[in-house]
N, C-alpha and C. Protein backbone atom coordinates (compact mmCIF):
# COMPACT_ATOMS: atom_id res chain seq x y z
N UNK A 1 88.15 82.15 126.73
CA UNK A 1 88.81 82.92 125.69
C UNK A 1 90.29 83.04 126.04
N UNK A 2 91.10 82.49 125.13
CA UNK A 2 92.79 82.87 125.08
C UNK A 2 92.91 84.35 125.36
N UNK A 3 94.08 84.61 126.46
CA UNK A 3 94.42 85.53 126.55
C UNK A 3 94.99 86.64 125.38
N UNK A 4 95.14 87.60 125.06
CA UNK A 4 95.22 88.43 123.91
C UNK A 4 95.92 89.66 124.40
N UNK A 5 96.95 90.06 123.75
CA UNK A 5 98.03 91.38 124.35
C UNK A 5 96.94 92.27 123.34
N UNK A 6 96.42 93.05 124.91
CA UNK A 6 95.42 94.50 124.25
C UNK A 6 96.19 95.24 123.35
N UNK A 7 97.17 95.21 122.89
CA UNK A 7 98.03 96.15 122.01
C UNK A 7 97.85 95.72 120.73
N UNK A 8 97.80 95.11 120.22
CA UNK A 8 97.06 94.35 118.89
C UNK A 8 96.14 94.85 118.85
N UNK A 9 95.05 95.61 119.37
CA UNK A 9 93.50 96.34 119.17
C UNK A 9 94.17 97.99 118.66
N UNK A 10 95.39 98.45 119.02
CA UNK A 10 95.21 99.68 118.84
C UNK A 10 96.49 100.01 118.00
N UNK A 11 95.47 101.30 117.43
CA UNK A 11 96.56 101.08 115.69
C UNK A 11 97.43 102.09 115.90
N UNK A 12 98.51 101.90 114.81
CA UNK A 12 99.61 102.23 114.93
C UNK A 12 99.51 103.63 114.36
N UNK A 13 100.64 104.49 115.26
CA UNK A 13 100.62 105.85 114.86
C UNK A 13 100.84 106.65 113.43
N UNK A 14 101.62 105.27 112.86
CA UNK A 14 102.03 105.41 111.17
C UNK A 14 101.24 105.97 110.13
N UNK A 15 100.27 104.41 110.10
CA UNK A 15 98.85 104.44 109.21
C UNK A 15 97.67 103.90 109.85
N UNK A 16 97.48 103.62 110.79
CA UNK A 16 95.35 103.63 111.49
C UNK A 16 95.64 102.33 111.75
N UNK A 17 96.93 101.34 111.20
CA UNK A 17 96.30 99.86 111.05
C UNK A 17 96.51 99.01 112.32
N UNK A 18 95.97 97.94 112.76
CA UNK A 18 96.26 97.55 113.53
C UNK A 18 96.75 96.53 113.60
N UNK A 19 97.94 95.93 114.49
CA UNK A 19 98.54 94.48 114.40
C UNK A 19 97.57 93.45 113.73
N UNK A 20 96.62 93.07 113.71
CA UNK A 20 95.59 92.23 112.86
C UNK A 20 95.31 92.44 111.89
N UNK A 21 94.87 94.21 111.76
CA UNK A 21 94.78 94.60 110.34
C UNK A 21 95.90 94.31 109.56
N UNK A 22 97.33 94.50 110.07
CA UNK A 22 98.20 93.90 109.41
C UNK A 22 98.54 92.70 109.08
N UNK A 23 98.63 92.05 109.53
CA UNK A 23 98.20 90.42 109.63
C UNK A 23 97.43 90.05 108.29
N UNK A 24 96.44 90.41 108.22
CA UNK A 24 95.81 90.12 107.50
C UNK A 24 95.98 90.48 106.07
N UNK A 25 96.41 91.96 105.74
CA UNK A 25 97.26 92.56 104.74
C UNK A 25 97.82 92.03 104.03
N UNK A 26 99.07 91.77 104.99
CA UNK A 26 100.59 90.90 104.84
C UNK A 26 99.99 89.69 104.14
N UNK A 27 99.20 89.06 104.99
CA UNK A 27 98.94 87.28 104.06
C UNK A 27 98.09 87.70 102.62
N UNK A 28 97.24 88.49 102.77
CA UNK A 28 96.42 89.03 101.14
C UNK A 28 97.61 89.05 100.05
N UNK A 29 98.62 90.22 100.85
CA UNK A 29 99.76 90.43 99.33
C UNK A 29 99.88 88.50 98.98
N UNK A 30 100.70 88.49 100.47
CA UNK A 30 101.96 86.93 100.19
C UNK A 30 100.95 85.68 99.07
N UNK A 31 99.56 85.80 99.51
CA UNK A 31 98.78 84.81 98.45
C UNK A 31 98.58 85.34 97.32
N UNK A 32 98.30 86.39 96.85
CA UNK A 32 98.13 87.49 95.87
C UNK A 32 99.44 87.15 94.61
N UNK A 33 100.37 87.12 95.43
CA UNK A 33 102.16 86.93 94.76
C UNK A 33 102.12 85.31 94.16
N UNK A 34 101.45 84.70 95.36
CA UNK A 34 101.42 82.96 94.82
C UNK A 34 100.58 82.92 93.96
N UNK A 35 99.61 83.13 93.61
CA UNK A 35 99.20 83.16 92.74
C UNK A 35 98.98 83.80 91.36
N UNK A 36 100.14 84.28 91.28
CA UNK A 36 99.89 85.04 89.99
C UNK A 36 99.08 86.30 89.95
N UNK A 37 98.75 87.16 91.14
CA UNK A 37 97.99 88.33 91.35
C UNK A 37 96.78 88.09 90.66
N UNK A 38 96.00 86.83 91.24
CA UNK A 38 94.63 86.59 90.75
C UNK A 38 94.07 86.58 92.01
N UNK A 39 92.87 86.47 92.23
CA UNK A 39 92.15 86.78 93.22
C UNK A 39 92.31 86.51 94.18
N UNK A 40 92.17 85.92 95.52
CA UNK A 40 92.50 85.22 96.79
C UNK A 40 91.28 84.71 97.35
N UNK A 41 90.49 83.84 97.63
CA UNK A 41 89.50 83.03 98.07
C UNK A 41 89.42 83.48 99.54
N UNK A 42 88.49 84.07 100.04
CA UNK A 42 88.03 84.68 101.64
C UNK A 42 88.93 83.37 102.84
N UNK A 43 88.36 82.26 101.94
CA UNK A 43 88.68 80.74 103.01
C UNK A 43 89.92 80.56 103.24
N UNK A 44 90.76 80.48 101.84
CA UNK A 44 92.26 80.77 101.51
C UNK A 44 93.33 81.81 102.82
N UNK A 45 92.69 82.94 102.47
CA UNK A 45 93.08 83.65 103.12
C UNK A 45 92.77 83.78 104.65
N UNK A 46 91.17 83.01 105.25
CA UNK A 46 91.51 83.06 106.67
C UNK A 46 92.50 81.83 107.39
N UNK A 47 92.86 80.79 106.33
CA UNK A 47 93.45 79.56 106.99
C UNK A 47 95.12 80.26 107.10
N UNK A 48 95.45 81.56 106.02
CA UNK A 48 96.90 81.97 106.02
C UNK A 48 96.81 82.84 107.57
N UNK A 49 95.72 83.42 107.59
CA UNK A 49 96.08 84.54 108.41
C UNK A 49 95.90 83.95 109.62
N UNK A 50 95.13 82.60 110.25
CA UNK A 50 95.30 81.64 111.78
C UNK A 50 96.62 81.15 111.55
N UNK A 51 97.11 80.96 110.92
CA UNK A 51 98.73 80.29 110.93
C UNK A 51 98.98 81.31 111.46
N UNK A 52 98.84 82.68 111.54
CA UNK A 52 99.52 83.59 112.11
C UNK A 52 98.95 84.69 113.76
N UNK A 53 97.80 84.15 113.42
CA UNK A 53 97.32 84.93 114.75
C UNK A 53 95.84 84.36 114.72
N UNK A 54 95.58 84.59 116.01
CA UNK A 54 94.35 83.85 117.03
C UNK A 54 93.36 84.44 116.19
N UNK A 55 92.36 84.17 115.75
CA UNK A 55 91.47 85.44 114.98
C UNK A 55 90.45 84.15 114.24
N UNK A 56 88.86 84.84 114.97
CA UNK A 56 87.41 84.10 114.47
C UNK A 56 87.62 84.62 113.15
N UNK A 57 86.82 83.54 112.41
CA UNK A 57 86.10 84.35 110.95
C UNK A 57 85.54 85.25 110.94
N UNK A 58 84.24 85.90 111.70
CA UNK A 58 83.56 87.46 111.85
C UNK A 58 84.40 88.89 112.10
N UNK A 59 85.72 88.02 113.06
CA UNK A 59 87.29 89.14 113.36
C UNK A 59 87.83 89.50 112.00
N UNK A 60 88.34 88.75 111.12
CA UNK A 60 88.82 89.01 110.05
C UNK A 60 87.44 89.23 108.81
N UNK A 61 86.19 88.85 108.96
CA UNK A 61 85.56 89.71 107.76
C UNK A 61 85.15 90.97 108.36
N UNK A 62 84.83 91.31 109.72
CA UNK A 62 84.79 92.76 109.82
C UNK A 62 86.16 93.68 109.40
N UNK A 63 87.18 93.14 109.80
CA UNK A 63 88.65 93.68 108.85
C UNK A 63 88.73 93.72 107.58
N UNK A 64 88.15 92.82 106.87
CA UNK A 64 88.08 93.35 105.38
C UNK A 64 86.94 94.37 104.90
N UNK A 65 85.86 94.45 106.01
CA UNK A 65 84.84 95.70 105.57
C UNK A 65 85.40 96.29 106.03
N UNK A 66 86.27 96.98 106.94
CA UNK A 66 86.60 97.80 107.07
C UNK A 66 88.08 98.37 106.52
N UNK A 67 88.72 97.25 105.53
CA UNK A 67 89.52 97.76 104.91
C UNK A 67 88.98 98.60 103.33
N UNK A 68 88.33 97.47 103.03
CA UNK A 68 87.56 97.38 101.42
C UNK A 68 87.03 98.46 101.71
N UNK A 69 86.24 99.24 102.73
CA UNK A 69 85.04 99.30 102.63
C UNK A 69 83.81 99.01 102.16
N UNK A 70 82.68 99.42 103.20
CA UNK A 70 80.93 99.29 102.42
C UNK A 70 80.30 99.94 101.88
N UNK A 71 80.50 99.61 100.25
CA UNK A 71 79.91 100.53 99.73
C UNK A 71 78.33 100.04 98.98
């Protein structure tokens, strides 16, 4: 396993989120904007958010249940 700066796990004093959670955010809007604020494809969006940081597929869909929430 690639080394990983533990500070990315713990969220920021601002709003709860964490460097990944942001990450992931950030690329939702930026595809969201490209496209005409139509939906964003799960796949779409994990190939934006590895351009930007180390992160499995199960890493980023537990981040969207826990953004979205489970309802």
């Amino acid at each position: 396993m690639p080394n990983r700066d533990s500070r990315a796990d713990l969220p920021d004093v601002r709003d709860g989120l964490t460097h990944r959670e942001r990450v992931v955010l950030w690329c939702l809007s930026e595809l969201q904007k490209a496209r005409g604020d139509r939906h964003v494809p799960t796949g779409m969006l994990y190939g934006s958010v590895v351009e930007h940081i180390d992160m499995s597929i199960a890493d980023m869909q537990r981040i969207l249940v826990r953004l979205v929430g489970d309802t």
